[in-house]
Protein backbone atom coordinates (compact mmCIF):
# COMPACT_ATOMS: atom_id res chain seq x y z
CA UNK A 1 -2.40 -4.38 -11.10
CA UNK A 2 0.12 -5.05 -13.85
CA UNK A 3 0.52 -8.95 -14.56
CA UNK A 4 4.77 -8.76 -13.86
CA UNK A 5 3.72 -6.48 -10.60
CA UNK A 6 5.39 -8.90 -7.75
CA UNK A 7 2.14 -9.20 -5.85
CA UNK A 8 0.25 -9.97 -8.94
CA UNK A 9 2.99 -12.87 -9.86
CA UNK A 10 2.98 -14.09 -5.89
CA UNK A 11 -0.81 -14.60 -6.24
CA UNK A 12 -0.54 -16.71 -9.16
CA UNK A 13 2.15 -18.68 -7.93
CA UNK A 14 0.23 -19.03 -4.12
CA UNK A 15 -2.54 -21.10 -6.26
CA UNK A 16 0.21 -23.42 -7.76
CA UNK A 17 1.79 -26.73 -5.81
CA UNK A 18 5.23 -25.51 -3.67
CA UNK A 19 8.20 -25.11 -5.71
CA UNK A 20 12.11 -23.68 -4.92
CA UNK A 21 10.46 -20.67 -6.02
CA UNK A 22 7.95 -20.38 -3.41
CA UNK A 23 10.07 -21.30 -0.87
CA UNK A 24 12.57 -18.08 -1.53
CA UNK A 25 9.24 -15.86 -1.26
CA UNK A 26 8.75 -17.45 2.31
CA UNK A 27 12.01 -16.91 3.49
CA UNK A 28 12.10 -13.68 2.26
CA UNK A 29 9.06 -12.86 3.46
CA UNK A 30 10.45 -14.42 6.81
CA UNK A 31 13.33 -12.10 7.12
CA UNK A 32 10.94 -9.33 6.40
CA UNK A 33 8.79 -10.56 9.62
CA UNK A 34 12.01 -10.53 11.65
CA UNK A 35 12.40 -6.56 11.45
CA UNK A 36 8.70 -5.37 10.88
CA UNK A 37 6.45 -5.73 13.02
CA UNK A 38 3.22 -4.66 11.57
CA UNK A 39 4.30 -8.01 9.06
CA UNK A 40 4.58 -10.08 11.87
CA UNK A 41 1.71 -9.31 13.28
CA UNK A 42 -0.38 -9.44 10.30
CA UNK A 43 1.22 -12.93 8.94
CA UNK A 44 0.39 -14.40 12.49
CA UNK A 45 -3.41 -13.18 12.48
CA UNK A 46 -3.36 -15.10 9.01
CA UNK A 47 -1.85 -18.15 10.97
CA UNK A 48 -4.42 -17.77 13.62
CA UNK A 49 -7.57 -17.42 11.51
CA UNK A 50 -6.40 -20.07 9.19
CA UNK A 51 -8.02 -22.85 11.26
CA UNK A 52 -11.08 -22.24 9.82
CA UNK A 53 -13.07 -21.12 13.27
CA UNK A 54 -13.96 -17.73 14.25
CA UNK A 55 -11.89 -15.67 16.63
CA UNK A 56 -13.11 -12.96 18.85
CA UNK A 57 -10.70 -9.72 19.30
CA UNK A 58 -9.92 -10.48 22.94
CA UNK A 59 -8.68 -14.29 21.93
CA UNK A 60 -6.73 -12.63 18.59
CA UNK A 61 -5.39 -9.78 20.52
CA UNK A 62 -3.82 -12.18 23.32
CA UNK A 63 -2.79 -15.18 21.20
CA UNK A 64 -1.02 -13.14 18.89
CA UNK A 65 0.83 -10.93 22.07
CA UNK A 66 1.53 -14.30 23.31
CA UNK A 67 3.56 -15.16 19.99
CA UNK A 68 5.14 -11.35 19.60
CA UNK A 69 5.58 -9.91 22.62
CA UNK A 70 2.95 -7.95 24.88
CA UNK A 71 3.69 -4.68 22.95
CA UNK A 72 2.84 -5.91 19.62
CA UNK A 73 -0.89 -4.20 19.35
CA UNK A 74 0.68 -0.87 20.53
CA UNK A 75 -1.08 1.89 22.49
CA UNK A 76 -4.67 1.38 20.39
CA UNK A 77 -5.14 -2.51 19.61
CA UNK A 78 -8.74 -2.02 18.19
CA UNK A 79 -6.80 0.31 15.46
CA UNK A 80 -4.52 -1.89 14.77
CA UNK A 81 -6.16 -5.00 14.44
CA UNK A 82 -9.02 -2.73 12.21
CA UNK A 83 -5.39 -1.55 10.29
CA UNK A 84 -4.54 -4.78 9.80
CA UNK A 85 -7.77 -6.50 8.87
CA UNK A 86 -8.26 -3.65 5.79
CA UNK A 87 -4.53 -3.86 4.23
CA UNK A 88 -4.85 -8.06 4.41
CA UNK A 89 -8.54 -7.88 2.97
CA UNK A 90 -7.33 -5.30 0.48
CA UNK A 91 -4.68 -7.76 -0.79
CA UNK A 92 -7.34 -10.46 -1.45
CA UNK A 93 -7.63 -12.22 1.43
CA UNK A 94 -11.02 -12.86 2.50
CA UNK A 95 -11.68 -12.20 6.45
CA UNK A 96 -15.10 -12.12 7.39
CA UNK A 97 -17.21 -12.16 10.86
CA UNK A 98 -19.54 -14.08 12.16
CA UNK A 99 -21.96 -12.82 14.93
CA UNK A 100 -23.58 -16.20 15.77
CA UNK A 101 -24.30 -16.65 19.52
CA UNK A 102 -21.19 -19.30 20.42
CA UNK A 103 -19.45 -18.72 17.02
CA UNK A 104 -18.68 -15.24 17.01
CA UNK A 105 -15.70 -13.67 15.71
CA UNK A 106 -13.42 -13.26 12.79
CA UNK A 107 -12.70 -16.52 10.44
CA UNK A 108 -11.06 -16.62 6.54
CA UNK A 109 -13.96 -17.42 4.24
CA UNK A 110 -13.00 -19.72 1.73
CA UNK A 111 -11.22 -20.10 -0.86
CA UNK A 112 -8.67 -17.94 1.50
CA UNK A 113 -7.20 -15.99 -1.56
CA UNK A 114 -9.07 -13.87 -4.28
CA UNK A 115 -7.87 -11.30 -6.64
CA UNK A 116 -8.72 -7.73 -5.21
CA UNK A 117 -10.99 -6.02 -7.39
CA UNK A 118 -9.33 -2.78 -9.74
CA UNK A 119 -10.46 0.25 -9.01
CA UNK A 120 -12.87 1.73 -11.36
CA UNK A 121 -12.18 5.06 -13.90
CA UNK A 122 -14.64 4.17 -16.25
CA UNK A 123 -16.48 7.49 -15.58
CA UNK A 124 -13.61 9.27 -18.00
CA UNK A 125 -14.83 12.29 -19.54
CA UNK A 126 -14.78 12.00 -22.69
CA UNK A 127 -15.80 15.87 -23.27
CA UNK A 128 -12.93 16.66 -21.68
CA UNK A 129 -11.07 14.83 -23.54
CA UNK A 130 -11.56 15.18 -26.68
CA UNK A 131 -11.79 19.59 -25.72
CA UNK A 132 -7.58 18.47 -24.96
CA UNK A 133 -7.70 16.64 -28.24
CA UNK A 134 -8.39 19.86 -30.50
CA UNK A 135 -6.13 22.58 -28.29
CA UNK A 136 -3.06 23.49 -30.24
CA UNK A 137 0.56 21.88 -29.18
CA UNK A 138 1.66 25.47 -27.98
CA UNK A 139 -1.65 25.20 -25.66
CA UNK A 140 -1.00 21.44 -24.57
CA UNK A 141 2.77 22.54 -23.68
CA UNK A 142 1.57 25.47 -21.95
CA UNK A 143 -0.63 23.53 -19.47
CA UNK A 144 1.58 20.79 -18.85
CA UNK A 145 4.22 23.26 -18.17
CA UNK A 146 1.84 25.14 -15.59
CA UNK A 147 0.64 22.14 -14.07
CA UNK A 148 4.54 20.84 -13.38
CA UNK A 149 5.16 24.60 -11.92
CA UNK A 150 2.18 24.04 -9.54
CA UNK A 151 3.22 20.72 -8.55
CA UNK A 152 6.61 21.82 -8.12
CA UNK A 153 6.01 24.69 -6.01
CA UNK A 154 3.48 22.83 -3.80
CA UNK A 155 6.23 20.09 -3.11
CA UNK A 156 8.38 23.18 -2.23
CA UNK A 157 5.80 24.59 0.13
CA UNK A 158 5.71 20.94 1.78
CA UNK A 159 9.34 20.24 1.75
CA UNK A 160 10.27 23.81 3.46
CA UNK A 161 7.25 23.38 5.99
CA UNK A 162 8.59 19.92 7.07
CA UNK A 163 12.36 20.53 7.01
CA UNK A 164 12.65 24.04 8.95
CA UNK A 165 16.18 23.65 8.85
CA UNK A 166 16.64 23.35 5.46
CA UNK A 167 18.34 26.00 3.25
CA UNK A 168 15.67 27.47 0.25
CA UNK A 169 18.35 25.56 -2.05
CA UNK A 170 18.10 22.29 -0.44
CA UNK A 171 14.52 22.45 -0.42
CA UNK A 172 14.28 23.43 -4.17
CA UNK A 173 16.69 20.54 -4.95
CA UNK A 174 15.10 17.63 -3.00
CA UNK A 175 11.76 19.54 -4.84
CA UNK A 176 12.91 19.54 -8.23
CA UNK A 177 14.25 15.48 -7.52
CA UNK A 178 10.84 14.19 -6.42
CA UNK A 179 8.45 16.28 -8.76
CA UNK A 180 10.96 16.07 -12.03
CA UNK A 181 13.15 12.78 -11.52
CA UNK A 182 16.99 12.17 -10.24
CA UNK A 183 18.39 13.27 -13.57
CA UNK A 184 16.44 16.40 -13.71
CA UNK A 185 17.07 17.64 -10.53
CA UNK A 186 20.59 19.24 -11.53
CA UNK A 187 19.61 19.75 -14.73
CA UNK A 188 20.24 24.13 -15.74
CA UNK A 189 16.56 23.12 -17.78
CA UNK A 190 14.97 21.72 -14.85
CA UNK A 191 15.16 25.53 -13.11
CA UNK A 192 12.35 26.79 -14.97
C-alpha cells in the first residue's frame, strides 16, 4: 500500500500520542458509523474484544445486538461475524481464538495493530517479459489495442446483461466511461 494511501497514513498516525488530527479521523469515522452499519458493527466488535479476554460468538453476537439493534447480524450472523472478522484482520488488526476449556473465544492479540502483509508478485516472468521487450512498437500497439477491445466489449456484454433496459448506446457509453476514462468516453477516437 502506497505510503500517502489514507489507511497507510491512519496506521502511522494510530501508533502516535492523540492529536487534533486524530480526533477529525474519529469523528469522521463516527459519522461514517452513524449511516453504515457493517462499520458499526465492526468498530463495536473492536470495542468489545478490546478488553483483552476472549469472547465466544453467542456473548459477541448478543452484546453487540444489544448496542445496535436486534437486526444488526442480519439473516446469517455466523457470516457476518466470519465477514467481519476477515476485512478487520485484513486491515492489520490481530483477532485470534482461543479454545481453552473456560477461556474460549475470540480476543485481540497484542500489540492490537500490525501492518498487513503485501501481496506477493515476485513470481514475474521474466521470459515473458523480456519476449514483450524485443516485439516491434507496431506489435506492442497492436496488442494493447486488442486487449482494450476485449476489455471493452466484455464490459459491454456485462453492462447490457445487467441493465436490460438500457439502449445499445447507453450501454456502449457507460462501457467506453469505465474501460477508457470520463474524458474518453465522448471522445470520436474512443469509438474504435
Amino acid at each position: 500500500m502506497h505510503t500517502r494511501y489514507p489507511a497507510a497514513q491512519w496506521e502511522a498516525d494510530s501508533r502516535q500520542p492523540p492529536s487534533p488530527t486524530s480526533q477529525l479521523r474519529l469523528a469522521a469515522m463516527a459519522g461514517h458509523m452513524r449511516k453504515d452499519k457493517i462499520a458499526a458493527r465492526r468498530a463495536a466488535l473492536i470495542d468489545l474484544l478490546a478488553d483483552g479476554r476472549p469472547h465466544p460468538r453467542e456473548e459477541i453476537w448478543q452484546t453487540i445486538a444489544a448496542r445496535l439493534g436486534a437486526d444488526c447480524w442480519g439473516k446469517l450472523p455466523q457470516e457476518a461475524l466470519a465477514r467481519d472478522l476477515s476485512t478487520l484482520r485484513r486491515g492489520g488488526i490481530r483477532i485470534a481464538f482461543s479454545r481453552r476449556p473456560g477461556a474460549s473465544g475470540y480476543y485481540l492479540q497484542h500489540p492490537r495493530l500490525q501492518r498487513p502483509s503485501a501481496p506477493s508478485f515476485s513470481a514475474l516472468n521474466w521470459t515473458l517479459i523480456d519476449h514483450i521487450r524485443r516485439l516491434p512498437v507496431p506489435t506492442k500497439n497492436e496488442r494493447a489495442f486488442a486487449a482494450a477491445a476485449f476489455a471493452l466489449q466484455q464490459k459491454q456484454r456485462l453492462l447490457a446483461e445487467q441493465h436490460p433496459d438500457w439502449s445499445p448506446a447507453q450501454v456502449d457509453r457507460a462501457a467506453r466511461r469505465l474501460v477508457y476514462g470520463a474524458a474518453a468516453a465522448g471522445s470520436p477516437l474512443s469509438r474504435g
